[in-house]
Protein backbone atom coordinates (compact mmCIF):
# COMPACT_ATOMS: atom_id res chain seq x y z
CA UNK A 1 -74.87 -25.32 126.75
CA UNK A 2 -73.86 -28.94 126.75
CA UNK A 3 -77.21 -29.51 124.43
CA UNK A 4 -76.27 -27.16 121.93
CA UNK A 5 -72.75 -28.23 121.69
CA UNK A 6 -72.98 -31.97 121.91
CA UNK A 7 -69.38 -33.86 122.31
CA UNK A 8 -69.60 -36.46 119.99
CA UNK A 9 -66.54 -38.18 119.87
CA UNK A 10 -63.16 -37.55 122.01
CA UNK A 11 -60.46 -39.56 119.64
CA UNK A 12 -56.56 -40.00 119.20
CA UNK A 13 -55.12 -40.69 123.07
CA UNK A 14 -52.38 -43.32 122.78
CA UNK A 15 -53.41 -44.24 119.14
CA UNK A 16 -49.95 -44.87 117.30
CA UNK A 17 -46.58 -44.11 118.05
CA UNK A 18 -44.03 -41.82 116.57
CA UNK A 19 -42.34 -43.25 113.83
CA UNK A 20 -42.73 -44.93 109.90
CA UNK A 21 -45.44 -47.65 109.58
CA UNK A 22 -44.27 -50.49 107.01
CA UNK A 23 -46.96 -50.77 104.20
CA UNK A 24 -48.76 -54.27 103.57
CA UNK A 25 -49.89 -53.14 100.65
CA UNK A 26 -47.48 -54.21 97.70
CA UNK A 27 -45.84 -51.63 95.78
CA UNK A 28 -48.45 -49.07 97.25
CA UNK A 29 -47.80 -45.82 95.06
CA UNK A 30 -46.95 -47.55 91.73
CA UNK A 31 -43.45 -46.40 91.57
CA UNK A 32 -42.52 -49.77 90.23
CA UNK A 33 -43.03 -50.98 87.09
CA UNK A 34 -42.05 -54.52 85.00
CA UNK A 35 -41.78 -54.44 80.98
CA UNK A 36 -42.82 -57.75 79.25
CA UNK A 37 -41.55 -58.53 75.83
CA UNK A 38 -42.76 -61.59 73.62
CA UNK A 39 -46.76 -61.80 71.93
CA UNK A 40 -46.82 -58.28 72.29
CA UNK A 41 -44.63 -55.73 74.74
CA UNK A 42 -46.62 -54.46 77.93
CA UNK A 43 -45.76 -53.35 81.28
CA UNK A 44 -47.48 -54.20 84.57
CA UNK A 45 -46.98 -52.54 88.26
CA UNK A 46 -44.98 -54.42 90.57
CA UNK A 47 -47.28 -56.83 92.85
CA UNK A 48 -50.37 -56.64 90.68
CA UNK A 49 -51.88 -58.75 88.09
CA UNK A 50 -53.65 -56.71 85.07
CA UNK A 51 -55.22 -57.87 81.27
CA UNK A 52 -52.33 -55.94 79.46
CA UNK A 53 -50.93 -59.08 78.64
CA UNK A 54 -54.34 -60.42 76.86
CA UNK A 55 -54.90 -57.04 75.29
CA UNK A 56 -50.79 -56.76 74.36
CA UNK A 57 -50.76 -58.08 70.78
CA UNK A 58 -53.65 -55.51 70.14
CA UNK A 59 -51.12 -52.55 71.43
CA UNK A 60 -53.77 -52.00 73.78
CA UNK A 61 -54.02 -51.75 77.60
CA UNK A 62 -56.24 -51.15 80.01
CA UNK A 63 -53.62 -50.36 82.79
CA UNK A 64 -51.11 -47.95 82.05
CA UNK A 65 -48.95 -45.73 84.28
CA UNK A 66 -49.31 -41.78 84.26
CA UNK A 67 -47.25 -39.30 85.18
CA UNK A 68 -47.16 -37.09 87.60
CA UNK A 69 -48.73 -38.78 90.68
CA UNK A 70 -50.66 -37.77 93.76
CA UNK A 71 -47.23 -38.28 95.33
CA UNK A 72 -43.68 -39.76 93.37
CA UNK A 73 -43.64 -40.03 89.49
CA UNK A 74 -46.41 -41.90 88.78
CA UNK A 75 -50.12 -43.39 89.44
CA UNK A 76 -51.74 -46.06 87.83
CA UNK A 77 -54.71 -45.64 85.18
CA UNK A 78 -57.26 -48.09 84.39
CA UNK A 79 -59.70 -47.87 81.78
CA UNK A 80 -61.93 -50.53 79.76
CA UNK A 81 -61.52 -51.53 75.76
CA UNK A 82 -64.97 -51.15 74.32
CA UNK A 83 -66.19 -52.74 70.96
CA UNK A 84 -63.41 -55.74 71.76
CA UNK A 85 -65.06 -59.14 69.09
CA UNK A 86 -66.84 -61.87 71.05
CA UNK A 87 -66.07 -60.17 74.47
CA UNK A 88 -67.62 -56.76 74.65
CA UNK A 89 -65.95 -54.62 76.63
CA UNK A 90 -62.62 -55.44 78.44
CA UNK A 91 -62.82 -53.90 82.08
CA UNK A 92 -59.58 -52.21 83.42
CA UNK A 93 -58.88 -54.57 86.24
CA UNK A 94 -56.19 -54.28 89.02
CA UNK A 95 -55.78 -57.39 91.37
CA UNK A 96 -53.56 -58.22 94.09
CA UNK A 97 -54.26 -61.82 93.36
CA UNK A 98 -54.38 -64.08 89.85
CA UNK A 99 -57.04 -62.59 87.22
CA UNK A 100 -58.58 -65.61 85.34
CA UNK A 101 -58.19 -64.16 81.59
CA UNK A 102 -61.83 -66.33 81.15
CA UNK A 103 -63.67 -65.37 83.55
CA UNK A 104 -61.85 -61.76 84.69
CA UNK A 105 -62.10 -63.65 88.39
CA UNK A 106 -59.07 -62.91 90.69
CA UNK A 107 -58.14 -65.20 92.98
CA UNK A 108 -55.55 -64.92 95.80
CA UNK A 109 -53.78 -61.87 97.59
CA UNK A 110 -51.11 -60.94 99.80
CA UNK A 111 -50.25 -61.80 103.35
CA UNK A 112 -50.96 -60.22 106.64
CA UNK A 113 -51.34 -60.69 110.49
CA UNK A 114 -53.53 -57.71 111.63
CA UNK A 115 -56.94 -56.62 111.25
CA UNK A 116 -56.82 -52.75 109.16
CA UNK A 117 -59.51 -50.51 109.81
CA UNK A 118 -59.78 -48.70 106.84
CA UNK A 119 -58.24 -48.90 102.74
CA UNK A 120 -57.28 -45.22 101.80
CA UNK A 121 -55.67 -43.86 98.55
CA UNK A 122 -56.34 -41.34 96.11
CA UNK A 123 -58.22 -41.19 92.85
CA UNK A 124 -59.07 -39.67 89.66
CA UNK A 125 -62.18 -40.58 87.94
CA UNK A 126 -62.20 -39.17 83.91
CA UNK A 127 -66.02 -39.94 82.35
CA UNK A 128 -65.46 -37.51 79.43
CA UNK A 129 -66.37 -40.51 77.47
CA UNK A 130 -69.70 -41.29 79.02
CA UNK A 131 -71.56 -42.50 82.03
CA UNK A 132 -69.48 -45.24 84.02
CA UNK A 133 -68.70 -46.76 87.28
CA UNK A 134 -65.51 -48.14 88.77
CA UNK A 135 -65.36 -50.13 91.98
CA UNK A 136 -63.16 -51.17 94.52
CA UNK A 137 -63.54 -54.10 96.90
CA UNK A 138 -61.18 -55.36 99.53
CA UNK A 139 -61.60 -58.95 101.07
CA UNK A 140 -59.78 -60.29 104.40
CA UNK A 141 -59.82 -63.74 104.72
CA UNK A 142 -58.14 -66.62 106.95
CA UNK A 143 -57.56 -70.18 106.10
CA UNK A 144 -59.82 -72.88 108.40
CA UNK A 145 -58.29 -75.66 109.18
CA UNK A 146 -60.70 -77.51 110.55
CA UNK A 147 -62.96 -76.85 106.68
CA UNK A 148 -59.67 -76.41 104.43
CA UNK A 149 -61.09 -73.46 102.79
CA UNK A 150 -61.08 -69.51 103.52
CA UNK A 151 -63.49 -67.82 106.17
CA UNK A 152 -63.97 -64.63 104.60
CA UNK A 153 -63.71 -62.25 108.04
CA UNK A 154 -63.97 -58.30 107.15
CA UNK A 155 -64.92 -57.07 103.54
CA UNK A 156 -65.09 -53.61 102.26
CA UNK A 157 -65.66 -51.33 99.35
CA UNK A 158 -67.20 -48.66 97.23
CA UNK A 159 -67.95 -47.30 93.53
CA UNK A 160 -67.21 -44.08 92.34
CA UNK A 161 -69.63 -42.87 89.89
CA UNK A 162 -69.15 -38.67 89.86
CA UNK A 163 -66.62 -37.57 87.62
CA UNK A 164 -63.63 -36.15 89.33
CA UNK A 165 -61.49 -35.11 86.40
CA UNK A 166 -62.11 -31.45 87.65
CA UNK A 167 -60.02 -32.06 90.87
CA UNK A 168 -56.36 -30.11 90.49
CA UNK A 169 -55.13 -32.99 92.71
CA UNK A 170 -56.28 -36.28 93.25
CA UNK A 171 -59.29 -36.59 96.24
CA UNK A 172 -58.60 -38.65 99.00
CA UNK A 173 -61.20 -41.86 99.42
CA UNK A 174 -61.92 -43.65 102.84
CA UNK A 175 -63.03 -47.39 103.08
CA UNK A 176 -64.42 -48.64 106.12
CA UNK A 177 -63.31 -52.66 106.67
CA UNK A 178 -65.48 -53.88 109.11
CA UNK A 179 -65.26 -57.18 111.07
CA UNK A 180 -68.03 -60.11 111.20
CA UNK A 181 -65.35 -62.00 113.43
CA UNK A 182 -62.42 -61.20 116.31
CA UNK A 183 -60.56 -63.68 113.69
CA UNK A 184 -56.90 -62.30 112.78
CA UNK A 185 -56.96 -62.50 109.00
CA UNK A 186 -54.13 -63.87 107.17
CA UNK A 187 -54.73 -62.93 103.35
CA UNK A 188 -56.11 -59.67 101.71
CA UNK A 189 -57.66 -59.85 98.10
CA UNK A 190 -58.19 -56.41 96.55
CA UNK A 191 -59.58 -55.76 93.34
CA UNK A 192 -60.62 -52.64 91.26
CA UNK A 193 -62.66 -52.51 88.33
CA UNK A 194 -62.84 -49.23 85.75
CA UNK A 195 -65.99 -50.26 83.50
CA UNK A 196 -67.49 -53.29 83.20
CA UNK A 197 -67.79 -55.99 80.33
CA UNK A 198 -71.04 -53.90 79.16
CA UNK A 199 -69.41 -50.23 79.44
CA UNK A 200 -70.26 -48.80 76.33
CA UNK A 201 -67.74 -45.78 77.44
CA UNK A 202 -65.30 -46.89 79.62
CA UNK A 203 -63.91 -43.85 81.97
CA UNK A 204 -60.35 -43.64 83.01
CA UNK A 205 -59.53 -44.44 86.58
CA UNK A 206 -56.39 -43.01 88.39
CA UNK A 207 -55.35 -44.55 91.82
CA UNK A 208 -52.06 -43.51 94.34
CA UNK A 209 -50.86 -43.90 97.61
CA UNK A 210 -52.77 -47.19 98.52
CA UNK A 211 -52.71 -47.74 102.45
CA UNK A 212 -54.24 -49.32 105.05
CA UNK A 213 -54.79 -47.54 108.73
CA UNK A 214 -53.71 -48.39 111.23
CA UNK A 215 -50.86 -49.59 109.32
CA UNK A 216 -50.01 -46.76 106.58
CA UNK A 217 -48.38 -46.54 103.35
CA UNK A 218 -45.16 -44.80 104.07
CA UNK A 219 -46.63 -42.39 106.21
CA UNK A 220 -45.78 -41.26 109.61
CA UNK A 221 -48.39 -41.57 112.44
CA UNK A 222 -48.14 -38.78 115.13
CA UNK A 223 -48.42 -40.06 119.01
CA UNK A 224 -51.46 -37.93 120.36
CA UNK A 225 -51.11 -39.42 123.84
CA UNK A 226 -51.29 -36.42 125.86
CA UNK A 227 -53.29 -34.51 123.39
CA UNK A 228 -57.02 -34.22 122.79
CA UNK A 229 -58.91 -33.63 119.45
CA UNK A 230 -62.54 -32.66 120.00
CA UNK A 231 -65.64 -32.83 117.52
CA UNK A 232 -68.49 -30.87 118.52
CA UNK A 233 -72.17 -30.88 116.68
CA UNK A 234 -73.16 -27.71 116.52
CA UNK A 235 -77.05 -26.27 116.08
CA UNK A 236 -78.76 -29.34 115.73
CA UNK A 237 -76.35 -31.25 113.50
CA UNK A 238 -75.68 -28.33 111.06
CA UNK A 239 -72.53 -27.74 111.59
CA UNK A 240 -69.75 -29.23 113.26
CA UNK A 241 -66.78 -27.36 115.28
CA UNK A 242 -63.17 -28.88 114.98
CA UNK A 243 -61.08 -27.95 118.43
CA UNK A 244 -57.38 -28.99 117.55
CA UNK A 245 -54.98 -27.28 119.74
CA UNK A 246 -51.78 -28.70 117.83
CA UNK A 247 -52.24 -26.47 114.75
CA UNK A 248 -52.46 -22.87 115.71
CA UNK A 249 -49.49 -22.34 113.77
CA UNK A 250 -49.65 -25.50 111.00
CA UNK A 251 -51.83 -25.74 108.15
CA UNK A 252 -53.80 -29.02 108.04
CA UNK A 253 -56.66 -30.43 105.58
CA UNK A 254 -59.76 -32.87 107.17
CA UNK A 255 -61.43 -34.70 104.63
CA UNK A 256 -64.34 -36.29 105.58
CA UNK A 257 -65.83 -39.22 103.70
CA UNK A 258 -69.05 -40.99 104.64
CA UNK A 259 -69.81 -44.60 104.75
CA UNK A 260 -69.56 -45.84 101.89
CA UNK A 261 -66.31 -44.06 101.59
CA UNK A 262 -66.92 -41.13 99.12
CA UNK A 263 -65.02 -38.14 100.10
CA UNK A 264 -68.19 -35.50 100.98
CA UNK A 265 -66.23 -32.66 102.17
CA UNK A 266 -62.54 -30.91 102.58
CA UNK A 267 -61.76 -28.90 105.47
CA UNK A 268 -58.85 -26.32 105.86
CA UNK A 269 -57.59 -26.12 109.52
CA UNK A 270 -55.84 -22.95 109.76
CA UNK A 271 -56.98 -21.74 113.84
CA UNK A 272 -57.62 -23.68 116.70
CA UNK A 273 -61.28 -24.29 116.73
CA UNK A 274 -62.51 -24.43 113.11
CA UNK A 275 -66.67 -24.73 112.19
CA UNK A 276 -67.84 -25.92 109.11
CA UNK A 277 -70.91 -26.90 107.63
CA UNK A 278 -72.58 -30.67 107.73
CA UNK A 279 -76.64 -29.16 106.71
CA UNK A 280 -76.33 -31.16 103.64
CA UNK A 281 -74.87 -34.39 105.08
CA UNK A 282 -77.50 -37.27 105.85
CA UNK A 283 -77.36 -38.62 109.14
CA UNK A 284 -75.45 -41.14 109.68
CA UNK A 285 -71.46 -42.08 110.56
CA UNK A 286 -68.87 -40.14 108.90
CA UNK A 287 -65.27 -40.82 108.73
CA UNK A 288 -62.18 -37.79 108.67
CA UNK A 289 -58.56 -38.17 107.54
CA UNK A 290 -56.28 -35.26 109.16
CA UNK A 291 -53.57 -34.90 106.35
CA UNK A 292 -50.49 -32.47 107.52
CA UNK A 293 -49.16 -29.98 104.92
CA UNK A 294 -46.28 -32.27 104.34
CA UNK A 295 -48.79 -34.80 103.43
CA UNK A 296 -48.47 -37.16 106.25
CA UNK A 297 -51.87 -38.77 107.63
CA UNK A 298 -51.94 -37.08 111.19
CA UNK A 299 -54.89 -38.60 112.47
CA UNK A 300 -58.16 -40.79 111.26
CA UNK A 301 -61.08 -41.01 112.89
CA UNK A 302 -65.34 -41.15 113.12
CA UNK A 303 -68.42 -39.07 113.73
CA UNK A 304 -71.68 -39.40 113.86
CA UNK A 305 -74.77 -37.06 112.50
CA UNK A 306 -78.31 -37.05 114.19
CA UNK A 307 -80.56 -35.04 113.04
């Protein structure tokens, strides 16, 4: 019996307490917005650098807001300018730190004083024009003082590459930030690219409700102290059993990403114990995201498939 129903993974005792997480992440769900008049009238979201102001006398931009949102009025889109003279192709770039109009390097970021385990959010990815990739990468660094330079400490990231215009509502993504170092880091550098500087059809990416875990983006964590969630592999690895006693009466959705942090599978938990099936997934280590009907994140956590 215990062979054929393998425990892999016993999770969420103690892991955050009741209550609203602050988000590092600056303006996280881009709500805000700042217009820019002069060579050319642009906006930009709050906390992020873009190229709208190098593309703004063209009436051009490759970061625009759209309405509605995964979650408040708006999202962020980012596509590429093809066919631009002596450049190519102008990328749709999102930084949290300084783009270098040259070079379309970003330096800098934002401040913070823990060590995140994963980047979440939720995309859109709109390739009606053509083959395309986007990519996100997320860099945690901390100043040496002993060098006077940055030891970069954790790094993480993923492309998307599988059009997702087809969703109803944006998919949830999972990245995976893993440590080379105990080190604290003090700075994050994010940046997101839709195309590239040879996209000959840029696609359109759309991107919401950035967050980190285990600090979230305006969401409330759930205490599961003196509750258990079980993961069971079921039938050598072709399925895998969900036993979550909290929602025999709540709707909740797993999605389960793998990783690389491309969302592989949505689950519906409407009963106790729900099965679903994992023949297609490669072995490996998978990552789920419990998300509450209310759309809270109720619990995050990690499997792994042998097969």
């Amino acid at each position: 019996m215990m062979n054929k129903y393998l425990l892999l993974m016993v999770l969420l005792v103690g892991r955050m307490s009741l209550g609203i997480s602050q988000n590092a992440i600056p303006n996280p769900g881009f709500e805000d917005w700042t217009a820019h008049t002069g060579f050319g009238s642009y906006e930009t979201p709050d906390g992020w650098q873009t190229l709208n102001q190098l593309t703004a006398l063209a009436t051009v931009f490759t970061a625009k807001k759209d309405a509605p949102g995964y979650s408040g009025n708006y999202a962020v889109r980012l596509q590429g300018i093809a066919g631009v003279p002596f450049v190519g192709t102008v990328p749709g770039i999102l930084s949290s730190g300084i783009i270098n109009q040259q070079t379309f390097a970003a330096t800098g970021g934002f401040g913070v004083n823990f060590r995140p385990l994963e980047f979440k959010g939720y995309y859109k990815y709109d390739l009606t024009a053509g083959l395309d990739t986007a990519t996100i990468a997320i860099f945690l660094t901390k100043w040496n003082t002993s060098t006077s330079s940055r030891d970069t400490v954790g790094i993480g990231g993923t492309q998307f590459k599988t059009d997702q215009q087809t969703y109803v509502a944006f998919n949830a993504f999972i990245i995976p930030l893993p440590f080379n170092s105990t080190v604290i880091p003090d700075t994050v550098s994010i940046l997101i690219l839709s195309g590239s500087l040879t996209s000959a059809n840029p696609g359109a990416l759309y991107l919401d409700d950035l967050s980190f875990y285990p600090v979230s983006a305006g969401i409330e964590e759930v205490n599961f102290g003196n509750h258990d969630l079980i993961i069971y592999n079921n039938n050598a690895a072709s399925s895998i059993s969900i036993k979550y006693p909290e929602f025999r009466e709540t709707t909740a959705t797993v999605v389960i990403s793998d990783i690389t942090g491309r969302a592989v599978g949505n689950v519906i938990l409407k009963e106790e114990i729900t099965t679903f099936n994992t023949g297609s997934f490669a072995p490996g280590l998978y990552f789920y995201n419990i998300i509450g009907e209310d759309k809270k994140s109720l619990a995050t956590g990690k499997f792994t498939i042998n097969k």
